[in-house]
PDB file of N, CA and C in Angstrom:
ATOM      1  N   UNK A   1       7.992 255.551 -72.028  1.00  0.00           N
ATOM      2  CA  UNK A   1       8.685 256.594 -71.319  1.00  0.00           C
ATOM      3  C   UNK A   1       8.657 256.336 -69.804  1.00  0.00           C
ATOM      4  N   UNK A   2       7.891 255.669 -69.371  1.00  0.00           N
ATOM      5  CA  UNK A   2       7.356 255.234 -67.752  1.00  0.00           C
ATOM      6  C   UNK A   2       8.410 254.772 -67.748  1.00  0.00           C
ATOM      7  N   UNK A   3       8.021 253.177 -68.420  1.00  0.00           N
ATOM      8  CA  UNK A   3       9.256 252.224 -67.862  1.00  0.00           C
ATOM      9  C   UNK A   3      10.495 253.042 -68.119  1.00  0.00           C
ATOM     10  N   UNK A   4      10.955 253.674 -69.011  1.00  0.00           N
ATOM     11  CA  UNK A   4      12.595 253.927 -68.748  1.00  0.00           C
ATOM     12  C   UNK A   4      13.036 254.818 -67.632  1.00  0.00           C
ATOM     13  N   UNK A   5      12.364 255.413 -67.157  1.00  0.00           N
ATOM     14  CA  UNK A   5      12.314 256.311 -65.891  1.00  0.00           C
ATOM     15  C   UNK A   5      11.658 255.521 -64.915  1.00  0.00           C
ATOM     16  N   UNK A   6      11.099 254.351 -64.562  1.00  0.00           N
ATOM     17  CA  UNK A   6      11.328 253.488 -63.637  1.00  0.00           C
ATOM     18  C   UNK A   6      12.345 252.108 -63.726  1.00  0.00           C
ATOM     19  N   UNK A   7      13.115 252.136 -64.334  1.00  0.00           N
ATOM     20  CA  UNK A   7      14.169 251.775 -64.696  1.00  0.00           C
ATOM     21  C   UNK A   7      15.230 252.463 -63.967  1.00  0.00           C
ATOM     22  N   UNK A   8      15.620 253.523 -64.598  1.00  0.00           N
ATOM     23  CA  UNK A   8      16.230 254.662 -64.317  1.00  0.00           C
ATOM     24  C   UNK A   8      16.511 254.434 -62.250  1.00  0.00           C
ATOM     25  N   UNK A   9      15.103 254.783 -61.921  1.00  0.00           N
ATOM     26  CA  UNK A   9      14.434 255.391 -60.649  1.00  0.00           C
ATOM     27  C   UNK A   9      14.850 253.810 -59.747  1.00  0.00           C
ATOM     28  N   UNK A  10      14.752 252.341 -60.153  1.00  0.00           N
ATOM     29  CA  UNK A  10      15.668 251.671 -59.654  1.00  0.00           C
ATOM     30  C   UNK A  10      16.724 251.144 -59.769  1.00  0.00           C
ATOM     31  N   UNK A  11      17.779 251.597 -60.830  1.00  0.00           N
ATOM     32  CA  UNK A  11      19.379 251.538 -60.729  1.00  0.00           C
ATOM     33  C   UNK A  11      19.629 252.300 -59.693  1.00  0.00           C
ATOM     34  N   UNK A  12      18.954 253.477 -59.716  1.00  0.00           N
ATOM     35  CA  UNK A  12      19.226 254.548 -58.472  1.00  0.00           C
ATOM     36  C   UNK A  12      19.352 253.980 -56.857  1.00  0.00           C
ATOM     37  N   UNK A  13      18.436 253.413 -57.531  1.00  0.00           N
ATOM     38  CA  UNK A  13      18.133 253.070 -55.756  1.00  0.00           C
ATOM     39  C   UNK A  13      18.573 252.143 -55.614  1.00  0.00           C
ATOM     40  N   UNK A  14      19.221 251.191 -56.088  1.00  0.00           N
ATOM     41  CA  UNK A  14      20.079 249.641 -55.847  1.00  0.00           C
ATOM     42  C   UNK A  14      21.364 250.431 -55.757  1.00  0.00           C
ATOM     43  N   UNK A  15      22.129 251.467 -56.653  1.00  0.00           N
ATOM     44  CA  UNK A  15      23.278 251.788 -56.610  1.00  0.00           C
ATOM     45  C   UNK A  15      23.375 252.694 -55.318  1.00  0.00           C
ATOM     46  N   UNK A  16      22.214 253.078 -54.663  1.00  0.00           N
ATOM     47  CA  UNK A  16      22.193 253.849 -53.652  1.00  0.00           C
ATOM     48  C   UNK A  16      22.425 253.093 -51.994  1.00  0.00           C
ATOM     49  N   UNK A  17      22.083 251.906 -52.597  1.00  0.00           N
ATOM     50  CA  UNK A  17      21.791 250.842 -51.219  1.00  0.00           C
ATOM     51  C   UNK A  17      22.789 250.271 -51.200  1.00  0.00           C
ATOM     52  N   UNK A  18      23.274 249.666 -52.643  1.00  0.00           N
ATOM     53  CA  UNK A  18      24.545 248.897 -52.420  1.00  0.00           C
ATOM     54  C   UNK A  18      25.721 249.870 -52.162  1.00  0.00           C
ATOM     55  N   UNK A  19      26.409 251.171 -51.992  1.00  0.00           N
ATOM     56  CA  UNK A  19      26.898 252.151 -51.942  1.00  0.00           C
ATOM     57  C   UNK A  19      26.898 252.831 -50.069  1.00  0.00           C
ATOM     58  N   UNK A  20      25.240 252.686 -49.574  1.00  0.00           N
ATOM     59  CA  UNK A  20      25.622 252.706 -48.310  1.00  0.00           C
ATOM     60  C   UNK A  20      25.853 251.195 -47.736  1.00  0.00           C
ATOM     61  N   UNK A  21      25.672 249.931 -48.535  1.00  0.00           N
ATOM     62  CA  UNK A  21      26.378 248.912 -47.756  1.00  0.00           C
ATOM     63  C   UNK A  21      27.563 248.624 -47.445  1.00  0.00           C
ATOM     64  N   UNK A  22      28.363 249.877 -48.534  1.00  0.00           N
ATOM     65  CA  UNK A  22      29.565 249.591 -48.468  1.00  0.00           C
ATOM     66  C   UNK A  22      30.283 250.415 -47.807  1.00  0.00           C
ATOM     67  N   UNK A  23      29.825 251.437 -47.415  1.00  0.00           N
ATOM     68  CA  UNK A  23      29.926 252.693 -46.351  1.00  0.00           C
ATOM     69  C   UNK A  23      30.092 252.011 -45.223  1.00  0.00           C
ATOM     70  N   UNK A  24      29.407 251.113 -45.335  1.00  0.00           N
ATOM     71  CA  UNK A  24      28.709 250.306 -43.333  1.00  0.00           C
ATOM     72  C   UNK A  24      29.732 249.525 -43.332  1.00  0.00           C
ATOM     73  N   UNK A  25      30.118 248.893 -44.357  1.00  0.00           N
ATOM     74  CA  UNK A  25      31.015 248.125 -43.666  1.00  0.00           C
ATOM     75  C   UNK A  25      32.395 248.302 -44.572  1.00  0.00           C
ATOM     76  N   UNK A  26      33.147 249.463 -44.739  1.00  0.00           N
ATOM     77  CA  UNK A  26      34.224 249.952 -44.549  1.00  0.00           C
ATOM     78  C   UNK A  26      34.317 251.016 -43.379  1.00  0.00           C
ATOM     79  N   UNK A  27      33.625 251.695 -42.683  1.00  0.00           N
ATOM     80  CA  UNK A  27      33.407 252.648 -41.520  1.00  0.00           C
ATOM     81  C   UNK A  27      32.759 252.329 -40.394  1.00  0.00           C
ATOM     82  N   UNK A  28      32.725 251.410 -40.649  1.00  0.00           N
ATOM     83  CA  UNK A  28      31.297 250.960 -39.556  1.00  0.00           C
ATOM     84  C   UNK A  28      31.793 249.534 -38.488  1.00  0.00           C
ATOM     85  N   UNK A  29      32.048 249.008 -39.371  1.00  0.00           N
ATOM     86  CA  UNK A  29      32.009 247.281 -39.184  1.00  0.00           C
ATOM     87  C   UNK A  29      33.575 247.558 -38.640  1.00  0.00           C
ATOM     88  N   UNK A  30      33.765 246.788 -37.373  1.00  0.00           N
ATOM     89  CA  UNK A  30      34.840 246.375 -36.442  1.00  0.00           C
ATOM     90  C   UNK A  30      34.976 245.142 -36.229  1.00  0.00           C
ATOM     91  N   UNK A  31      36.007 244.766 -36.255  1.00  0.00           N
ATOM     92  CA  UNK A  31      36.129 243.142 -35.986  1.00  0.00           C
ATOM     93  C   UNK A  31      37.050 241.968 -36.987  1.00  0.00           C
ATOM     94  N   UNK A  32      36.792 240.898 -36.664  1.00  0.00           N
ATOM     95  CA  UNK A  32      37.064 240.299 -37.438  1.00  0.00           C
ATOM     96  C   UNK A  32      36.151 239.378 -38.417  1.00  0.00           C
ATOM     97  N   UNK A  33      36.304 238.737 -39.450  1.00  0.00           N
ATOM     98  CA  UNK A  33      35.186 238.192 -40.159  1.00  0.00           C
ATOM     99  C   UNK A  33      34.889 237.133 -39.835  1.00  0.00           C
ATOM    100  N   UNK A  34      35.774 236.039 -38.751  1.00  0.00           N
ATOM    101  CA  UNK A  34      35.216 235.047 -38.241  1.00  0.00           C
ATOM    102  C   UNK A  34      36.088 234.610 -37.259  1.00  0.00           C
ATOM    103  N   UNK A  35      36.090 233.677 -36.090  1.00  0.00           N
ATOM    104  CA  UNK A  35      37.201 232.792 -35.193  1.00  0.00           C
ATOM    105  C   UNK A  35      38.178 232.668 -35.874  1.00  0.00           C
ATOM    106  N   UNK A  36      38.170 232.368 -36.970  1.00  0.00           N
ATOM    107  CA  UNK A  36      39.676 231.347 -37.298  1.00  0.00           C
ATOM    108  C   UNK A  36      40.661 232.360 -37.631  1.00  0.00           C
ATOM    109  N   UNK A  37      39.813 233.624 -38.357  1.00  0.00           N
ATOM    110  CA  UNK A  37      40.946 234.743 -38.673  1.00  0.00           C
ATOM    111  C   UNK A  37      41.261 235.338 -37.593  1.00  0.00           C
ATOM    112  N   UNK A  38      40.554 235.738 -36.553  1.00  0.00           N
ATOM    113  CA  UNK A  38      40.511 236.880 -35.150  1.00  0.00           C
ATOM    114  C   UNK A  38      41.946 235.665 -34.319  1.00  0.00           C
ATOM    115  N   UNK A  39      41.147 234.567 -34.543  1.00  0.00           N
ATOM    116  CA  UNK A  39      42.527 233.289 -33.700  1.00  0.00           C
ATOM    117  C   UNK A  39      43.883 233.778 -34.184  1.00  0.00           C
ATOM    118  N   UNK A  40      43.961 233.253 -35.621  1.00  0.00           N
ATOM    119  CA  UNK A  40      45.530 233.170 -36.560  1.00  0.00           C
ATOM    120  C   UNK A  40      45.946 234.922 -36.422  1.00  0.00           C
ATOM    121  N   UNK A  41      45.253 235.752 -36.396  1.00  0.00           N
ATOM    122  CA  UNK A  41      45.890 237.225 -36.201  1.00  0.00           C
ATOM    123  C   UNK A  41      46.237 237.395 -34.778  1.00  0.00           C
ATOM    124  N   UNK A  42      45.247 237.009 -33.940  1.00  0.00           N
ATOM    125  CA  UNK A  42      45.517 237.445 -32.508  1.00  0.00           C
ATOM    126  C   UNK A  42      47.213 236.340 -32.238  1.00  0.00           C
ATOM    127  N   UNK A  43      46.964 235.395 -32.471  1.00  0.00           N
ATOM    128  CA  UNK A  43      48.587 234.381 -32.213  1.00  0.00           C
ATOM    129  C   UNK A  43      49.598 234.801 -32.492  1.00  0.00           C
ATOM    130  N   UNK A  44      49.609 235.901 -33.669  1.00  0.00           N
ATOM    131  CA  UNK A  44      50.639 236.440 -34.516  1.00  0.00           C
ATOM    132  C   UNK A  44      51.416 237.011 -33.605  1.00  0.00           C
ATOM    133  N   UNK A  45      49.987 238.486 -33.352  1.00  0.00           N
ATOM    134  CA  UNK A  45      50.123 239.046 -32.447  1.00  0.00           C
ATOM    135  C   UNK A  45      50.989 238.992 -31.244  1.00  0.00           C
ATOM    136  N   UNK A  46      50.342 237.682 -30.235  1.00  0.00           N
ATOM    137  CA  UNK A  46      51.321 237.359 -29.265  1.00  0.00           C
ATOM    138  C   UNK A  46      52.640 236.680 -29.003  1.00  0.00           C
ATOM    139  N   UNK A  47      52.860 236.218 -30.556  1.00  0.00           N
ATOM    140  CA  UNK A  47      53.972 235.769 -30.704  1.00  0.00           C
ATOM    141  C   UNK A  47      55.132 236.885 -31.047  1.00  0.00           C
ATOM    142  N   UNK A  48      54.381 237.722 -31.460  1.00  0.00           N
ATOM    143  CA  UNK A  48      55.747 239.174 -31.207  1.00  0.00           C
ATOM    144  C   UNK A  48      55.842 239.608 -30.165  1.00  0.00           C
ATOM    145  N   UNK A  49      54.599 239.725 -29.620  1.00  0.00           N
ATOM    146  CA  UNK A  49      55.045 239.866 -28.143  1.00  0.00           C
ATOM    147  C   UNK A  49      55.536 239.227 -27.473  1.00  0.00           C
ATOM    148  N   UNK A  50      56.018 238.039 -27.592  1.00  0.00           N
ATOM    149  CA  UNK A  50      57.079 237.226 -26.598  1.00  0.00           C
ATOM    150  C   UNK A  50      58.549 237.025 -27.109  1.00  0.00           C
ATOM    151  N   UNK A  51      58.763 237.997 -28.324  1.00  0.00           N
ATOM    152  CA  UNK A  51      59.734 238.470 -28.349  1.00  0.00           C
ATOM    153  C   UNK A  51      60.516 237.296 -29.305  1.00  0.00           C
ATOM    154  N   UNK A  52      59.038 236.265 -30.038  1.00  0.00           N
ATOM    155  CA  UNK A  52      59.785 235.321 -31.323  1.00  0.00           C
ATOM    156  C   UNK A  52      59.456 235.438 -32.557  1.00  0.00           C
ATOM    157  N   UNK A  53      60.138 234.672 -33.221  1.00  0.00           N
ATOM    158  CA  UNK A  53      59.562 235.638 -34.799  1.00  0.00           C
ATOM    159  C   UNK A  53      58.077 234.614 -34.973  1.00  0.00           C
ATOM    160  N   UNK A  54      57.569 235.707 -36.090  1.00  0.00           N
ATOM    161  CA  UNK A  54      55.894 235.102 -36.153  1.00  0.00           C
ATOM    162  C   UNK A  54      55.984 233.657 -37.395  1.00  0.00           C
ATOM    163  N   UNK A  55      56.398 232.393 -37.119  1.00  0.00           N
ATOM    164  CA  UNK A  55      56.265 231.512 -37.680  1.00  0.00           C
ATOM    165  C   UNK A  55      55.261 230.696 -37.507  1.00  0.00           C
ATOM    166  N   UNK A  56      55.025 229.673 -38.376  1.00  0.00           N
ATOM    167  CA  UNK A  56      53.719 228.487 -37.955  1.00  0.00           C
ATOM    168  C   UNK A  56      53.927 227.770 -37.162  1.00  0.00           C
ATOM    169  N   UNK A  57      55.517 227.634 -36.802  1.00  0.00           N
ATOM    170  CA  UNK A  57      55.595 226.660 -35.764  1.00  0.00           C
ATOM    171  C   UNK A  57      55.749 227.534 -34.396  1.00  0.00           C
ATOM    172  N   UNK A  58      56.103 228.722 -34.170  1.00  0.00           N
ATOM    173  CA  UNK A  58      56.097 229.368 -33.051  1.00  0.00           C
ATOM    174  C   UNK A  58      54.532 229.276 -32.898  1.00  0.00           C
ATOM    175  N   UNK A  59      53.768 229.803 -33.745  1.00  0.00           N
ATOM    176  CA  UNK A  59      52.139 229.996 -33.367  1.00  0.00           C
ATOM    177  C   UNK A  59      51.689 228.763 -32.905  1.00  0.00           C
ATOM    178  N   UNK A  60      51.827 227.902 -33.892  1.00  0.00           N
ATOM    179  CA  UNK A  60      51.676 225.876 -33.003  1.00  0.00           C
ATOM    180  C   UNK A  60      51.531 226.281 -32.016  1.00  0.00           C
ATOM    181  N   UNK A  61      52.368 227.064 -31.438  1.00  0.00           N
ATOM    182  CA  UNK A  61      53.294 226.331 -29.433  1.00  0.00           C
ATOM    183  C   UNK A  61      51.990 226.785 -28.850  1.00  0.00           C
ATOM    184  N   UNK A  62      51.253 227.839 -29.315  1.00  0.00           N
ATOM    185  CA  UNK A  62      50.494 228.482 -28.639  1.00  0.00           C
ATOM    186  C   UNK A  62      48.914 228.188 -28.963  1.00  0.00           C
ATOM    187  N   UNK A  63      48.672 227.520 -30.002  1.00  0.00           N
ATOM    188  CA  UNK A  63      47.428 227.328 -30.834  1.00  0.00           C
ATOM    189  C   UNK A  63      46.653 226.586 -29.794  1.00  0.00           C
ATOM    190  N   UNK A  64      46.581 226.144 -28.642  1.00  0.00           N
ATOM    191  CA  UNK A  64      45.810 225.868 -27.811  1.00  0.00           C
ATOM    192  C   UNK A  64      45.586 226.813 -27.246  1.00  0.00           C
ATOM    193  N   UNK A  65      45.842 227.827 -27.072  1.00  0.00           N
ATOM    194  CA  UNK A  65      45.161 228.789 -26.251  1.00  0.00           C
ATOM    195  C   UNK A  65      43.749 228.846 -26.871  1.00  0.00           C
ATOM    196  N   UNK A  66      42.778 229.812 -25.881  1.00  0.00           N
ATOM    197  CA  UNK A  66      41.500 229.794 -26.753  1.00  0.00           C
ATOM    198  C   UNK A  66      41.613 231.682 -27.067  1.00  0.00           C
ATOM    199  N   UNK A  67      41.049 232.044 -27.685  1.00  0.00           N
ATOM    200  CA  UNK A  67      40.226 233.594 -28.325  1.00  0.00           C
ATOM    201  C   UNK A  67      40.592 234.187 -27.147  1.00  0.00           C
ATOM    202  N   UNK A  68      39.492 234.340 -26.400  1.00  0.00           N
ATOM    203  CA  UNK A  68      39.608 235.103 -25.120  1.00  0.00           C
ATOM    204  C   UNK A  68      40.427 235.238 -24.222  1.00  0.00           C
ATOM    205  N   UNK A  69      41.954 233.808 -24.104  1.00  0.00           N
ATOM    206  CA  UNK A  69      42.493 234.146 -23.324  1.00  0.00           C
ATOM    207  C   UNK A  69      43.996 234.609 -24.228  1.00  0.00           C
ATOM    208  N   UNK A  70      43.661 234.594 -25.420  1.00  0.00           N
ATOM    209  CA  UNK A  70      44.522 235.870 -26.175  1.00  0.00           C
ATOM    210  C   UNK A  70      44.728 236.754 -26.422  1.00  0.00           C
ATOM    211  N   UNK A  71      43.077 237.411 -26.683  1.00  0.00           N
ATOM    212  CA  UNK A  71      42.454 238.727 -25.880  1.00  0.00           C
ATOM    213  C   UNK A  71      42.466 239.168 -24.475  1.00  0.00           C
ATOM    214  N   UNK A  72      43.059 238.242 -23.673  1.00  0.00           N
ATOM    215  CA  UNK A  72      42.835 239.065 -22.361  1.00  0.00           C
ATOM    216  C   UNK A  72      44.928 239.008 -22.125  1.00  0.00           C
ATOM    217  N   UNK A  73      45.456 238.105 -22.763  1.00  0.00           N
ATOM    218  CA  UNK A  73      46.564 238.704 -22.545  1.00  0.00           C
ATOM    219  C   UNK A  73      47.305 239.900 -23.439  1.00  0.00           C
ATOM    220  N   UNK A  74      46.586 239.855 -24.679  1.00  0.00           N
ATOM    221  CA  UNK A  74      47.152 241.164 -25.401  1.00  0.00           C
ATOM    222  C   UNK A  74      46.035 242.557 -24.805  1.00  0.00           C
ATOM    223  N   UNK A  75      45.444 242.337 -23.923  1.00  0.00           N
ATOM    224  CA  UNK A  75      44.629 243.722 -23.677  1.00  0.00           C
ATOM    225  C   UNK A  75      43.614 243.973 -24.875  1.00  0.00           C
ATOM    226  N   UNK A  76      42.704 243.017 -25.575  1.00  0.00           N
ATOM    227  CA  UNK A  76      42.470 243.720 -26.222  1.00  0.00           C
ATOM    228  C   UNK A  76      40.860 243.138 -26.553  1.00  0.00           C
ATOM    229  N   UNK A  77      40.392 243.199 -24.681  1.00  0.00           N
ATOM    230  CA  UNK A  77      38.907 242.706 -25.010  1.00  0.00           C
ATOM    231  C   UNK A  77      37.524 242.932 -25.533  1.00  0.00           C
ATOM    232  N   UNK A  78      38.645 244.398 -26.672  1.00  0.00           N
ATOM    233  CA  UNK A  78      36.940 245.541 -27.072  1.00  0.00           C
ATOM    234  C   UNK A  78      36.874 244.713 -28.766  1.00  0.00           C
ATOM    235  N   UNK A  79      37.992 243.736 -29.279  1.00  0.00           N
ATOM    236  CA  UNK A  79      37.675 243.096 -30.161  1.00  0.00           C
ATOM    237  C   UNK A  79      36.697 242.365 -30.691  1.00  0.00           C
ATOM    238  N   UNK A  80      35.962 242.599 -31.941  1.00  0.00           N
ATOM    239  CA  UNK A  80      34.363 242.101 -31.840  1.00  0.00           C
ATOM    240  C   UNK A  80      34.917 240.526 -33.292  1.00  0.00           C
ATOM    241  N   UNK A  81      34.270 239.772 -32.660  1.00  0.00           N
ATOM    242  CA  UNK A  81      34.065 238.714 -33.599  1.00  0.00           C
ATOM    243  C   UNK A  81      32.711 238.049 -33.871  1.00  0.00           C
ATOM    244  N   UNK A  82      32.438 238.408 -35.279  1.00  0.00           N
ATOM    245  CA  UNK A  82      30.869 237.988 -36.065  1.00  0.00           C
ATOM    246  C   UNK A  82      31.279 236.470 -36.257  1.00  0.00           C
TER     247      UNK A  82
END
């Protein structure tokens, strides 16, 4: 009878932990999940803003830019990258 009520007593608590992990990072967590995605989104980005359509070869033209100075021309240096 123990064990099935400590059984019990940790599904609880794994379904409880894994449940606020997922709280944290659907509400919580800002950003992007790494450089290469925060890069290829932010390019997109500035490629509508210059008023061309968002292709791979328009983004090319620009794929030397670095992170930050894509972020500092779209305004948007509160962007967090893990």
């Amino acid at each position: 009878m123990k064990s099935k009520k400590f059984i019990i007593a940790a599904l609880a608590i794994g379904v409880a932990v894994y449940g606020g992990f997922l709280i944290k990072k659907t509400f919580f967590e800002k950003g992007y999940a790494n450089k290469e995605d925060a890069k290829e989104t932010l390019l997109s980005y500035y490629v509508i803003s210059l008023g061309l359509p968002d292709t791979k070869e328009n983004r090319d033209k620009y794929r030397s830019m670095t992170l930050e100075q894509l972020k500092k021309e779209l305004n948007l240096q509160d962007i967090v990258v893990e």
